[in-house]
PDB file of N, CA and C in Angstrom:
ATOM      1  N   UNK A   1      88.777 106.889  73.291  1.00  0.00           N
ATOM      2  CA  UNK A   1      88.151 106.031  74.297  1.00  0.00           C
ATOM      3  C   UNK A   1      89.170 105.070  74.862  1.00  0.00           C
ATOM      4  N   UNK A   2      89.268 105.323  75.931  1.00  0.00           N
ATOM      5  CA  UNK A   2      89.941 103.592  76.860  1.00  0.00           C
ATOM      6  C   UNK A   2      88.778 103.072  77.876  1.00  0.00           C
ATOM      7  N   UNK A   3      89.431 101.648  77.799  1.00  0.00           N
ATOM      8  CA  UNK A   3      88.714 100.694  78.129  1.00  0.00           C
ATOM      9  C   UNK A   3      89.780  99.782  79.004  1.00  0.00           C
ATOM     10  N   UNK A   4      89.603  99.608  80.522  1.00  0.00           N
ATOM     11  CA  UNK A   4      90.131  99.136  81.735  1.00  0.00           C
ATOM     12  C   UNK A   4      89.334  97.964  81.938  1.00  0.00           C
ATOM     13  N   UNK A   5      90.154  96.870  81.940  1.00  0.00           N
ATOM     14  CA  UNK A   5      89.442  95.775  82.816  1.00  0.00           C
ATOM     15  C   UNK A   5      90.605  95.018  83.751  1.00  0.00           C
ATOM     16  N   UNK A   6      90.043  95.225  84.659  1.00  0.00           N
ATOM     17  CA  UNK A   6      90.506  94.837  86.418  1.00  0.00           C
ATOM     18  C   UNK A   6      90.116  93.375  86.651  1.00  0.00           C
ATOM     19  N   UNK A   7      91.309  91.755  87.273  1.00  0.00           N
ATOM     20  CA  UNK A   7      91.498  91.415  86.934  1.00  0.00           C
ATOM     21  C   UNK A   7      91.886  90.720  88.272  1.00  0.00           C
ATOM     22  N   UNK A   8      91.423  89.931  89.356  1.00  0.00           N
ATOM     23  CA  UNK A   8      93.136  89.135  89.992  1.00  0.00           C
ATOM     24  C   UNK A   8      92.472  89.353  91.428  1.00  0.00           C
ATOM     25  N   UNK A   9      91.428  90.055  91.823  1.00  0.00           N
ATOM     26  CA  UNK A   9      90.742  90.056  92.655  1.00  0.00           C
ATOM     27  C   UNK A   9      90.224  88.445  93.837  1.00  0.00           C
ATOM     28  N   UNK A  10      90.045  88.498  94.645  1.00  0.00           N
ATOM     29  CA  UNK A  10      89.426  87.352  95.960  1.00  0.00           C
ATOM     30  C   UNK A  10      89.259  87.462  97.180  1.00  0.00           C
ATOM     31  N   UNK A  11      89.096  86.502  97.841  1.00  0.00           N
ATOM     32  CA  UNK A  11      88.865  86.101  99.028  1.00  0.00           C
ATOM     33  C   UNK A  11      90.355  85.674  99.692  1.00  0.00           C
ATOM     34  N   UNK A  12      90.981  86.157 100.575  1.00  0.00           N
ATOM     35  CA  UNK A  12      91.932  85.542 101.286  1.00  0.00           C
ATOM     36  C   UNK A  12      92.138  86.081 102.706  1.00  0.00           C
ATOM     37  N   UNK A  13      93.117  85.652 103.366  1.00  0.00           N
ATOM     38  CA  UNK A  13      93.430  85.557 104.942  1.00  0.00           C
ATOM     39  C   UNK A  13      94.565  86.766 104.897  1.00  0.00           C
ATOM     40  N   UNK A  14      94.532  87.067 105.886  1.00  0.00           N
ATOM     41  CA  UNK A  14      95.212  88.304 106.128  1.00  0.00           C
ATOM     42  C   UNK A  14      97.058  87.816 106.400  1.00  0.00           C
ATOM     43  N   UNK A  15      97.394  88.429 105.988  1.00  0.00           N
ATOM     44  CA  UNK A  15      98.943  88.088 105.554  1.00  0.00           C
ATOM     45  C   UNK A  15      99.447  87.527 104.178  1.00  0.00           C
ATOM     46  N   UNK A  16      98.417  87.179 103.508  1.00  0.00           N
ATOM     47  CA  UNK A  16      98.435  86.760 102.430  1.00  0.00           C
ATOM     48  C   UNK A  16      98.751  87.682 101.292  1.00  0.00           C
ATOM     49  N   UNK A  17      98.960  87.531  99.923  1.00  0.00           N
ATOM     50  CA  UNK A  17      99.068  88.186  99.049  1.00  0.00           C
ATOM     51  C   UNK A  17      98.169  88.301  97.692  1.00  0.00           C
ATOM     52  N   UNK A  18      98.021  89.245  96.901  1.00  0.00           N
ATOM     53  CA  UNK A  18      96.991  88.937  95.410  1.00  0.00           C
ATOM     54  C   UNK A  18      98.034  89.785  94.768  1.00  0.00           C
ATOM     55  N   UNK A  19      97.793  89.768  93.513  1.00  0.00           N
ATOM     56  CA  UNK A  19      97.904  90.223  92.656  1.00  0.00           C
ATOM     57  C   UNK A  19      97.020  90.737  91.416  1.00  0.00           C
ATOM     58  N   UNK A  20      96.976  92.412  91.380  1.00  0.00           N
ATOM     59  CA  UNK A  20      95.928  92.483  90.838  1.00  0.00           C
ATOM     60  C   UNK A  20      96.576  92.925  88.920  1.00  0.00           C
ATOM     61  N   UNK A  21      95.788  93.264  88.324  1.00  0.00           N
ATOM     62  CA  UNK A  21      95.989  93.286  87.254  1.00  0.00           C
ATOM     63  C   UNK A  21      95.267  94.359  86.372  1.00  0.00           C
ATOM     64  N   UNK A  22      95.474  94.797  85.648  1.00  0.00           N
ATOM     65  CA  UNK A  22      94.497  96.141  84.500  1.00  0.00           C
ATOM     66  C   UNK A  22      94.953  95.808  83.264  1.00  0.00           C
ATOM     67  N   UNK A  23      94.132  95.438  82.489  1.00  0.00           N
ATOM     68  CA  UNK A  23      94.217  95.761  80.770  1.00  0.00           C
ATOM     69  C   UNK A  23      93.405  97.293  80.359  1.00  0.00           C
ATOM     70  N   UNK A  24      94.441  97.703  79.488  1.00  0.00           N
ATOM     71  CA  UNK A  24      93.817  98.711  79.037  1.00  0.00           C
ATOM     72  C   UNK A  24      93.896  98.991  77.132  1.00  0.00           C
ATOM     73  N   UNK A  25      92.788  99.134  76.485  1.00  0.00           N
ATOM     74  CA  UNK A  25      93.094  99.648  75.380  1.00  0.00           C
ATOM     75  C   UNK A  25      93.567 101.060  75.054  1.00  0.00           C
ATOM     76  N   UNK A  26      93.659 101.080  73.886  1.00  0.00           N
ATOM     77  CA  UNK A  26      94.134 102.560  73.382  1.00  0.00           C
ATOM     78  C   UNK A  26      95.980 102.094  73.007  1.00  0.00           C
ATOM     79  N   UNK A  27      95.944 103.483  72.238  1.00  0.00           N
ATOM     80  CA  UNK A  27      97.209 103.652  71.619  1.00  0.00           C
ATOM     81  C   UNK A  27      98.417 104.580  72.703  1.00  0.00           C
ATOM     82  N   UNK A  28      97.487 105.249  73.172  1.00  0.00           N
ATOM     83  CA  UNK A  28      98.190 106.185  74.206  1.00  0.00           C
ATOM     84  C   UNK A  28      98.764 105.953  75.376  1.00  0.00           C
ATOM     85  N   UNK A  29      98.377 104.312  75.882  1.00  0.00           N
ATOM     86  CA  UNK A  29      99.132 103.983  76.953  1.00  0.00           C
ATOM     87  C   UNK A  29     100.215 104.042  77.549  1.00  0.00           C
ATOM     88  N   UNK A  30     101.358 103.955  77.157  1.00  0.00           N
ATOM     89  CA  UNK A  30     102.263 104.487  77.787  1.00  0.00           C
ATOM     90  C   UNK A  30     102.924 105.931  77.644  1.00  0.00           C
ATOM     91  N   UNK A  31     101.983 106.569  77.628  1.00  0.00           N
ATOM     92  CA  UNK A  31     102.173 107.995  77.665  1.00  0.00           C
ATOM     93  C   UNK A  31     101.655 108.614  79.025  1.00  0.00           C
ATOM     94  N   UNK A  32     100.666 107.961  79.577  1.00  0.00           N
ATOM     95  CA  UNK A  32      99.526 108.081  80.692  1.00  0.00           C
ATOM     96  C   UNK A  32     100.062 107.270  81.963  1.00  0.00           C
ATOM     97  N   UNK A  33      99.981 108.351  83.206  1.00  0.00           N
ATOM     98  CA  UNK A  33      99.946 107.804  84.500  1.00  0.00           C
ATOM     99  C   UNK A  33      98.469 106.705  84.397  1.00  0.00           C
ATOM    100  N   UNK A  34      98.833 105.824  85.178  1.00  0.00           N
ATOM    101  CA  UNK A  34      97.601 104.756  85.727  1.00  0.00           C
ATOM    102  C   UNK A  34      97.793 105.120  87.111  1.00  0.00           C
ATOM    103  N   UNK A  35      96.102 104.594  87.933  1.00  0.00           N
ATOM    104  CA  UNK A  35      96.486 104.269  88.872  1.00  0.00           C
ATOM    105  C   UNK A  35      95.597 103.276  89.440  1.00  0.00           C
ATOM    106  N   UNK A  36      95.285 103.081  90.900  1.00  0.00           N
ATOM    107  CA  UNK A  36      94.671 102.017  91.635  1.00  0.00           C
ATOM    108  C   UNK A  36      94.099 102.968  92.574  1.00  0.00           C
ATOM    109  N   UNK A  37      93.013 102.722  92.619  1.00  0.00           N
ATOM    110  CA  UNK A  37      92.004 103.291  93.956  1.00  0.00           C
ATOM    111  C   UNK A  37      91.220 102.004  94.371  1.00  0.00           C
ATOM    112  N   UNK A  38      90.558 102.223  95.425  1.00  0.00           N
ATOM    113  CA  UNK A  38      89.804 101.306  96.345  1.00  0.00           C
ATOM    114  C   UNK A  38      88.264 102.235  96.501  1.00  0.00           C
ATOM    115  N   UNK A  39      87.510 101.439  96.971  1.00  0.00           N
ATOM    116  CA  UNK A  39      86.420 101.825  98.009  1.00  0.00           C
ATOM    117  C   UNK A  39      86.007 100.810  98.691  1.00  0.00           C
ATOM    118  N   UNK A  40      85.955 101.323 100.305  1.00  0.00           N
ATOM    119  CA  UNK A  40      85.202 100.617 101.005  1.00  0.00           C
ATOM    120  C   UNK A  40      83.440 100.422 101.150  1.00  0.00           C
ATOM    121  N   UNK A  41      83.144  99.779 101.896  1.00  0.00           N
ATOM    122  CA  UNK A  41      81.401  99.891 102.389  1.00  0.00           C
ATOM    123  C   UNK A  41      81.795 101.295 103.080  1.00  0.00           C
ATOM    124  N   UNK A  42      80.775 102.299 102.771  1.00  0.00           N
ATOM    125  CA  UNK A  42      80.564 103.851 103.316  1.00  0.00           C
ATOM    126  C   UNK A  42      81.832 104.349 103.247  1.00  0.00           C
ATOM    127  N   UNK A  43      82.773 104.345 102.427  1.00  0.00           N
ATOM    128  CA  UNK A  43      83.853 105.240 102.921  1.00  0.00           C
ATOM    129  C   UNK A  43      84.255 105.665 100.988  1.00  0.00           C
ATOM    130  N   UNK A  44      85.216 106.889 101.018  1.00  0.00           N
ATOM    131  CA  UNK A  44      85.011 107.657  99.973  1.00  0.00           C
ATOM    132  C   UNK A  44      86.370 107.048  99.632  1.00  0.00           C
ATOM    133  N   UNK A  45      86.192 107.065  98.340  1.00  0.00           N
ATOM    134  CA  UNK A  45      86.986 106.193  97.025  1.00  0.00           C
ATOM    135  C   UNK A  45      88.173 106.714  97.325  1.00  0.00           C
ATOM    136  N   UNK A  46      89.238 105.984  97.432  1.00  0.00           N
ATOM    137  CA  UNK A  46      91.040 106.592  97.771  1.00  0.00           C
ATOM    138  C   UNK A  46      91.841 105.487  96.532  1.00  0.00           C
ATOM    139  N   UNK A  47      92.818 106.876  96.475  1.00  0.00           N
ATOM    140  CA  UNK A  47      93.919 106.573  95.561  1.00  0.00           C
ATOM    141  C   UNK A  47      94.821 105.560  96.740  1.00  0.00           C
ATOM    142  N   UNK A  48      94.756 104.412  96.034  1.00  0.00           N
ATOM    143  CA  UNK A  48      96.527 103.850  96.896  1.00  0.00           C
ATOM    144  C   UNK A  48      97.382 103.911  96.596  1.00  0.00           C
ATOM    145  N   UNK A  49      97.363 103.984  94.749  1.00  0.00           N
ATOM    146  CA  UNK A  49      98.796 103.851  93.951  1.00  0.00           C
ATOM    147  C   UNK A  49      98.644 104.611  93.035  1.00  0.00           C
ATOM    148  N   UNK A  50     100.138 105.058  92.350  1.00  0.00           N
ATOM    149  CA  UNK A  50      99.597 105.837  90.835  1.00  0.00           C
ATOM    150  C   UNK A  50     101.060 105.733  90.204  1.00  0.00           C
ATOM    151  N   UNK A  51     101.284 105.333  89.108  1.00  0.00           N
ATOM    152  CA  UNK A  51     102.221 105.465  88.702  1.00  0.00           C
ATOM    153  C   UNK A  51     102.731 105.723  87.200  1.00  0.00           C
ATOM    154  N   UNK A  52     104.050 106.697  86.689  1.00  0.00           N
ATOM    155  CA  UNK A  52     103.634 107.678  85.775  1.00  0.00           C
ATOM    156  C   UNK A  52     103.730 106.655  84.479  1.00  0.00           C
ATOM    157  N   UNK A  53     103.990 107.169  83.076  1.00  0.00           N
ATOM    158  CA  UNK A  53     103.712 106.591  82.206  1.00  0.00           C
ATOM    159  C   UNK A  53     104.757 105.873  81.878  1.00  0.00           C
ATOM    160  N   UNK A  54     106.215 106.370  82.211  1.00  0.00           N
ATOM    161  CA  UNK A  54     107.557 105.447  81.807  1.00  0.00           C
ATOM    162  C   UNK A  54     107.404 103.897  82.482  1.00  0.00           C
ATOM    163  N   UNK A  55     106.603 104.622  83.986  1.00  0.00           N
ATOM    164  CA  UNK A  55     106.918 103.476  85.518  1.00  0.00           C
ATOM    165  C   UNK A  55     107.847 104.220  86.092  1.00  0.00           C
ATOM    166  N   UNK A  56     108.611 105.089  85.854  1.00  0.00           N
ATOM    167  CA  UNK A  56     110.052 105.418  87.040  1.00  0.00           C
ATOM    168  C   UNK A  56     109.259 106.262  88.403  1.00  0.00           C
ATOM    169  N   UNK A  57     107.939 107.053  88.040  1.00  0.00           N
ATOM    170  CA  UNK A  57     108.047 107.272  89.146  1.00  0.00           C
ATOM    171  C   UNK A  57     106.262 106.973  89.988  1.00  0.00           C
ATOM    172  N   UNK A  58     106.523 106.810  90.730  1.00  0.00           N
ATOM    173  CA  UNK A  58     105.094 105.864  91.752  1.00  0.00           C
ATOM    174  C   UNK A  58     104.538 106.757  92.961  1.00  0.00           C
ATOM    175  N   UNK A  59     103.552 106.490  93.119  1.00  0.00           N
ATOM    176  CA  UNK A  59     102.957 107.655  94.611  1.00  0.00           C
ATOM    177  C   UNK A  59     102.248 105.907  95.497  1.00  0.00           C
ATOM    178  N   UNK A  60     102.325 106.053  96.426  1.00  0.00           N
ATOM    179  CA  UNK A  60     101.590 105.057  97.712  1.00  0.00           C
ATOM    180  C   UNK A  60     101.077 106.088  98.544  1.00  0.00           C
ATOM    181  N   UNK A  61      99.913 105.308  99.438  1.00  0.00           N
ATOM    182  CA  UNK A  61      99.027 105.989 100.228  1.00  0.00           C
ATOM    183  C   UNK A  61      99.856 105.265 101.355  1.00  0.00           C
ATOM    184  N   UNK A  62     100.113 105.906 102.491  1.00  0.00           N
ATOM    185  CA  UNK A  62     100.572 105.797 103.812  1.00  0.00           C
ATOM    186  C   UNK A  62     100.140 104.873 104.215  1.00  0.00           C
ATOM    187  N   UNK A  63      98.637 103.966 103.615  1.00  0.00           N
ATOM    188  CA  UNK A  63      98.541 103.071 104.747  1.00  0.00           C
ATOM    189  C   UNK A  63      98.694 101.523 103.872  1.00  0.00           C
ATOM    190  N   UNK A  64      99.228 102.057 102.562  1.00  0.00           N
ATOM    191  CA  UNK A  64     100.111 100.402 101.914  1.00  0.00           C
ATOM    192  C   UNK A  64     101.401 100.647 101.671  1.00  0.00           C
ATOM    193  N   UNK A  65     102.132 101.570 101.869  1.00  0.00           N
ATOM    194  CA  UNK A  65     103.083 102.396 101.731  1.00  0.00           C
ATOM    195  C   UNK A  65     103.964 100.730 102.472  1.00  0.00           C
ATOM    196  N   UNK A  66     105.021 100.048 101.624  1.00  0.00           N
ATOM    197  CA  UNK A  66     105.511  99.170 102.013  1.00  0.00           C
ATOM    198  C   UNK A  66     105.590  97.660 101.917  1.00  0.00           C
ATOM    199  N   UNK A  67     104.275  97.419 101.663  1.00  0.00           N
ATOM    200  CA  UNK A  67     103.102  96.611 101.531  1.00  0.00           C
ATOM    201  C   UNK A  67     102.546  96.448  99.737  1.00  0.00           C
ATOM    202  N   UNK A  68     102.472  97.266  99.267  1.00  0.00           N
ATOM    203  CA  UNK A  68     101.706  97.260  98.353  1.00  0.00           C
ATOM    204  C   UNK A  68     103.038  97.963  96.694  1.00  0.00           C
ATOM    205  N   UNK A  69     103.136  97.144  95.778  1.00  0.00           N
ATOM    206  CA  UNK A  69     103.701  97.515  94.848  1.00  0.00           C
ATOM    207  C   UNK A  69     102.787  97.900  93.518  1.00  0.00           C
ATOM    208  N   UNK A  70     102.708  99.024  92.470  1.00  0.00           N
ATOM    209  CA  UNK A  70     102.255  99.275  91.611  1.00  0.00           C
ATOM    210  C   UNK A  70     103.587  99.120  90.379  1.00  0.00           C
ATOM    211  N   UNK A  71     103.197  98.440  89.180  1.00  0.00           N
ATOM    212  CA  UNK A  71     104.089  98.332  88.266  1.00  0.00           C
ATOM    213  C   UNK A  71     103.569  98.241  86.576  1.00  0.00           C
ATOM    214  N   UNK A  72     103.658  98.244  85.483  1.00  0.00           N
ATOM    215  CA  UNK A  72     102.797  98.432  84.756  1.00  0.00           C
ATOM    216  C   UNK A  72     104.110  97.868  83.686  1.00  0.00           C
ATOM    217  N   UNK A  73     103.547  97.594  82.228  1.00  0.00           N
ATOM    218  CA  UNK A  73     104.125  96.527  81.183  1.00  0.00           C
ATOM    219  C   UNK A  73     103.820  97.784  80.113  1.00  0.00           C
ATOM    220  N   UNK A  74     104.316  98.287  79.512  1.00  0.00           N
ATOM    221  CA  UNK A  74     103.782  99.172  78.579  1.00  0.00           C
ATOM    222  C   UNK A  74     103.797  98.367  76.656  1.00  0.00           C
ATOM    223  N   UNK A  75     104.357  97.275  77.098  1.00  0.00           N
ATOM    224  CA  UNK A  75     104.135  96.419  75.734  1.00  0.00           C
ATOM    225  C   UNK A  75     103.147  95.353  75.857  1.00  0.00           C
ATOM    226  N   UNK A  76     102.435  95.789  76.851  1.00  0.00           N
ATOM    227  CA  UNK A  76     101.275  94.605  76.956  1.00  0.00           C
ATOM    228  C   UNK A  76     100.119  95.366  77.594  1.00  0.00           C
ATOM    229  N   UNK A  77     100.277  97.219  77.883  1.00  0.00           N
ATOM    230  CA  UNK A  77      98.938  97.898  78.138  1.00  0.00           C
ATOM    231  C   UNK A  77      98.407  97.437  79.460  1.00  0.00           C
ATOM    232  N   UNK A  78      99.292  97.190  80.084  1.00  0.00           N
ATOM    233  CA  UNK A  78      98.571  96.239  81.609  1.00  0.00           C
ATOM    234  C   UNK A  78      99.734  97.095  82.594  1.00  0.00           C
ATOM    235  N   UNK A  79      98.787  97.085  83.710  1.00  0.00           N
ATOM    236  CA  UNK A  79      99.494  97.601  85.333  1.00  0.00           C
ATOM    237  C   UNK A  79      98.840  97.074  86.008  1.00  0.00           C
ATOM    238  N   UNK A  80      99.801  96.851  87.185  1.00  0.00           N
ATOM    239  CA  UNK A  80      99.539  95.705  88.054  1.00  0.00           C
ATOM    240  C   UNK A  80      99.566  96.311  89.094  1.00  0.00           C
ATOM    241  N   UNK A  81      99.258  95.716  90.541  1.00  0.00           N
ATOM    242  CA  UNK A  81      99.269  96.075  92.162  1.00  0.00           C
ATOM    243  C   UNK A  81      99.472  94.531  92.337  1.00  0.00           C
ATOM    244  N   UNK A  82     100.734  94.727  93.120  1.00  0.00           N
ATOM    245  CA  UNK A  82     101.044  93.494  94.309  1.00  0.00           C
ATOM    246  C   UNK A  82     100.909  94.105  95.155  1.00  0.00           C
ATOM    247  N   UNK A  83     100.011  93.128  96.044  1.00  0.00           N
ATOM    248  CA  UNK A  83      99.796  93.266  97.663  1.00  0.00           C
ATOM    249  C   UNK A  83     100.094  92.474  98.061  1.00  0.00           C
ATOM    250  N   UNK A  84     101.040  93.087  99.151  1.00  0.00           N
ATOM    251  CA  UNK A  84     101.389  91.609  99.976  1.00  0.00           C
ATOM    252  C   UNK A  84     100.850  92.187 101.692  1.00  0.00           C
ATOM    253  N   UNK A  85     101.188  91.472 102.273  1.00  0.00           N
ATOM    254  CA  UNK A  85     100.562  90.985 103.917  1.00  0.00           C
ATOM    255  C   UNK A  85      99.243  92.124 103.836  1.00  0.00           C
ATOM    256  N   UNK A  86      98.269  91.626 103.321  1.00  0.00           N
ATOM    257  CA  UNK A  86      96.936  92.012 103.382  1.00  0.00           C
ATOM    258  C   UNK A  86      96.867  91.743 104.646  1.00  0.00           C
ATOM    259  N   UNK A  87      95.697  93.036 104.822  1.00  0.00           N
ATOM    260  CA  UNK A  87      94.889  92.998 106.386  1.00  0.00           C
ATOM    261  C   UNK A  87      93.723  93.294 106.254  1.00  0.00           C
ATOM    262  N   UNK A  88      92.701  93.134 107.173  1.00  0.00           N
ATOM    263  CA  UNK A  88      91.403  92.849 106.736  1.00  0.00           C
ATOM    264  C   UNK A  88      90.615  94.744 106.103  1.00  0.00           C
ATOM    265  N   UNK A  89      91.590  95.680 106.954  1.00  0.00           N
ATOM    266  CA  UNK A  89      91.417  96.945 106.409  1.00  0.00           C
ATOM    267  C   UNK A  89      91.441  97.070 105.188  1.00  0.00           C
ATOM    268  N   UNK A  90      92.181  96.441 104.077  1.00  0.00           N
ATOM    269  CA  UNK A  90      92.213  96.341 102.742  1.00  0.00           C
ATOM    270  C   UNK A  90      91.479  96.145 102.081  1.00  0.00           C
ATOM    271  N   UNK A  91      90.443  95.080 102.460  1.00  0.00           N
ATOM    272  CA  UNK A  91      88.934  94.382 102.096  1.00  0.00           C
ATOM    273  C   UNK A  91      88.067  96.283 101.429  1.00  0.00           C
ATOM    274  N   UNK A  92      87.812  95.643  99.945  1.00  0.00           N
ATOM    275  CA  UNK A  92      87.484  97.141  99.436  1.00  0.00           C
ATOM    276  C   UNK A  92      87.378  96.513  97.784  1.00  0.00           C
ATOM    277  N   UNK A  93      86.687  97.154  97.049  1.00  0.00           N
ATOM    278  CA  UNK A  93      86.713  97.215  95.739  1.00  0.00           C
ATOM    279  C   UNK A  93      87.727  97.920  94.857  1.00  0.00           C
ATOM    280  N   UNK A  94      88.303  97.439  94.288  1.00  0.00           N
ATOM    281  CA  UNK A  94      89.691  97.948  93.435  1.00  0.00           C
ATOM    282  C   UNK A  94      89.028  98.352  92.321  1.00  0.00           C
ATOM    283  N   UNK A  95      89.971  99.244  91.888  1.00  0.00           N
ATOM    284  CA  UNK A  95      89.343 100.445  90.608  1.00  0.00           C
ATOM    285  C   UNK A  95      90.870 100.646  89.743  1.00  0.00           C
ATOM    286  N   UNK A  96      90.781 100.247  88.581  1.00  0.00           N
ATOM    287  CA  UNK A  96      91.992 100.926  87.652  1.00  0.00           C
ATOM    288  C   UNK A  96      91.067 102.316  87.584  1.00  0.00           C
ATOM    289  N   UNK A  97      92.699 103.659  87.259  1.00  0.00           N
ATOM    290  CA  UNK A  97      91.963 104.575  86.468  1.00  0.00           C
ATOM    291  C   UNK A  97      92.949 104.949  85.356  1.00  0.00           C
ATOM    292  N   UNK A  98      92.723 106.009  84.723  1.00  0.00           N
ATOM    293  CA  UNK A  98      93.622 106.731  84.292  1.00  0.00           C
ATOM    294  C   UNK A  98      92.555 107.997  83.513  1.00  0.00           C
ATOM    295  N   UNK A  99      93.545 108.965  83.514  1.00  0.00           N
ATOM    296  CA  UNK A  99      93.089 110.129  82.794  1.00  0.00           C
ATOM    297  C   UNK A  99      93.305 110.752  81.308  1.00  0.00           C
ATOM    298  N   UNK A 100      92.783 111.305  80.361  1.00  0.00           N
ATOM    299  CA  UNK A 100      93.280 111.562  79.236  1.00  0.00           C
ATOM    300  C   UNK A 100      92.729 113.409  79.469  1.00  0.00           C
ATOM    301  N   UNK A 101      92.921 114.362  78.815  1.00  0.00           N
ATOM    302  CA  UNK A 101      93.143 115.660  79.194  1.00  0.00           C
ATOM    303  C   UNK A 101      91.789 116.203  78.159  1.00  0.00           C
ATOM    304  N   UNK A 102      91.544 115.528  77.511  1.00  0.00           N
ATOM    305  CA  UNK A 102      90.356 115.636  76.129  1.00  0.00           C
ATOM    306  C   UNK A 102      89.559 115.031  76.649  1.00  0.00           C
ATOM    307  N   UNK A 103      89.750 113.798  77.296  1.00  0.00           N
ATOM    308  CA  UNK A 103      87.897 113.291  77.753  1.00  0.00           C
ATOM    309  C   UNK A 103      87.864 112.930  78.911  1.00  0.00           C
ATOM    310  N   UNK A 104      88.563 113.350  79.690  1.00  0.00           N
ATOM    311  CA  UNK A 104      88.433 112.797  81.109  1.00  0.00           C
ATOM    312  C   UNK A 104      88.935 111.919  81.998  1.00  0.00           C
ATOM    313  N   UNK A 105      88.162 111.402  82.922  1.00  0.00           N
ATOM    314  CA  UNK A 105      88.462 110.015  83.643  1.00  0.00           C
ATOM    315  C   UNK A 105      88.041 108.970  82.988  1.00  0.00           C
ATOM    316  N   UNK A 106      88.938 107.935  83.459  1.00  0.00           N
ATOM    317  CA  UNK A 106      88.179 106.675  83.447  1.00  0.00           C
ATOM    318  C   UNK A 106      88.458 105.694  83.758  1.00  0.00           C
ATOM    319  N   UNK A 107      87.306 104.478  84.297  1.00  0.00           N
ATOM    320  CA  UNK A 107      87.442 103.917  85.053  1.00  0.00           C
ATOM    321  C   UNK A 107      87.506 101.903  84.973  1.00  0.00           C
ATOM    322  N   UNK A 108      88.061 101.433  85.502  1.00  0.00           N
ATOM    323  CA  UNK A 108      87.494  99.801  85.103  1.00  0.00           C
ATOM    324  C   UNK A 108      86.119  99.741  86.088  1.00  0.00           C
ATOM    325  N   UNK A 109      86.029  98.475  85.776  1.00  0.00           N
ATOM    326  CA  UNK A 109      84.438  98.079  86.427  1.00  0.00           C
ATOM    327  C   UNK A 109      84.506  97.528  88.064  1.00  0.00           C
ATOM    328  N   UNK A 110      85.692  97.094  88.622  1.00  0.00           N
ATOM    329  CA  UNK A 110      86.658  96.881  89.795  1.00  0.00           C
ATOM    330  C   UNK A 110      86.382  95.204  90.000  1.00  0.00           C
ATOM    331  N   UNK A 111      87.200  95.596  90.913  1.00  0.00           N
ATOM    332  CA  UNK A 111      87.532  93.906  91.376  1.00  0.00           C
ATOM    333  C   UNK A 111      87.383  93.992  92.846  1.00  0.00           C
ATOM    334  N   UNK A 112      86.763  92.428  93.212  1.00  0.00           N
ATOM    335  CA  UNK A 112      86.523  92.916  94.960  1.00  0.00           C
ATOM    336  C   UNK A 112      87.593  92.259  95.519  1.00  0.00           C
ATOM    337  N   UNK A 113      88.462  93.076  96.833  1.00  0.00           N
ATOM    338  CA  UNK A 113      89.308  92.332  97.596  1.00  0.00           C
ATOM    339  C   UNK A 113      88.227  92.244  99.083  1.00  0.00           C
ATOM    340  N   UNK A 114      88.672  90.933  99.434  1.00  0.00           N
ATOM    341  CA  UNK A 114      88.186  90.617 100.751  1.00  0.00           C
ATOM    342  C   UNK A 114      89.459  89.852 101.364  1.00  0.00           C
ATOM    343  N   UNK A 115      89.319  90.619 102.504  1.00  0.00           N
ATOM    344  CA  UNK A 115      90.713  90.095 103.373  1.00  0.00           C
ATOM    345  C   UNK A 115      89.875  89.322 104.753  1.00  0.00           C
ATOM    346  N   UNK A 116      89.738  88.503 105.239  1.00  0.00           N
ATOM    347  CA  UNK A 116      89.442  87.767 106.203  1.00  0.00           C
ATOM    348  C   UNK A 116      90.621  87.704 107.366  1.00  0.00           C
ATOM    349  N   UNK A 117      89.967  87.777 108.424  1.00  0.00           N
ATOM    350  CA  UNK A 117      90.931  88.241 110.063  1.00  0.00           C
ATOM    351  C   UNK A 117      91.504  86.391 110.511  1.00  0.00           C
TER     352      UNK A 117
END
């Protein structure tokens, strides 16, 4: 079993920055890609970030691609997303995930970003 809790979430102005955060239990953590997905109001859940279990290597979605850093602590079970110059398109619920090959997905409970114009 792992257990994700998402972390660093708010309200801010567009250009601004957050920093988000994931704790995760388990022993297996740094063996396991993490990643960061979003969902908007009506729109279908997207990966923005993912990155593998060392950290050396990272995937971005084209539209934070620049903008948005994924990084993770493997002696403290935590991965992070810096966002910087938020835009109000960003405004979305954040989701840690990660996968294990025996039981599946799984997910944190998310965190809401709201970006204001």
């Amino acid at each position: 079993q792992v257990q994700l809790v998402e972390s660093g979430g708010g309200l801010v102005q567009a250009g601004d920055s957050l920093r988000l955060s994931c704790a995760a239990s388990g022993r297996t953590f740094r063996s396991n890609a993490m990643g960061w997905f979003r969902q908007a109001p009506g729109k279908e859940r997207e990966c923005v970030a993912a990155v593998s279990g060392s950290g050396s290597s990272t995937y971005y979605a084209y539209s934070v691609k620049g903008r948005f850093t994924i990084s993770r602590d493997n002696t403290e079970n935590t991965v992070f997303l810096q966002m910087n110059a938020l835009k109000p398109e960003d405004t979305a619920v954040y989701y840690c995930h990660t996968y294990r090959a025996r039981s599946g997905d799984y997910w944190g409970q998310g965190t809401q970003v709201t970006v204001s114009s």
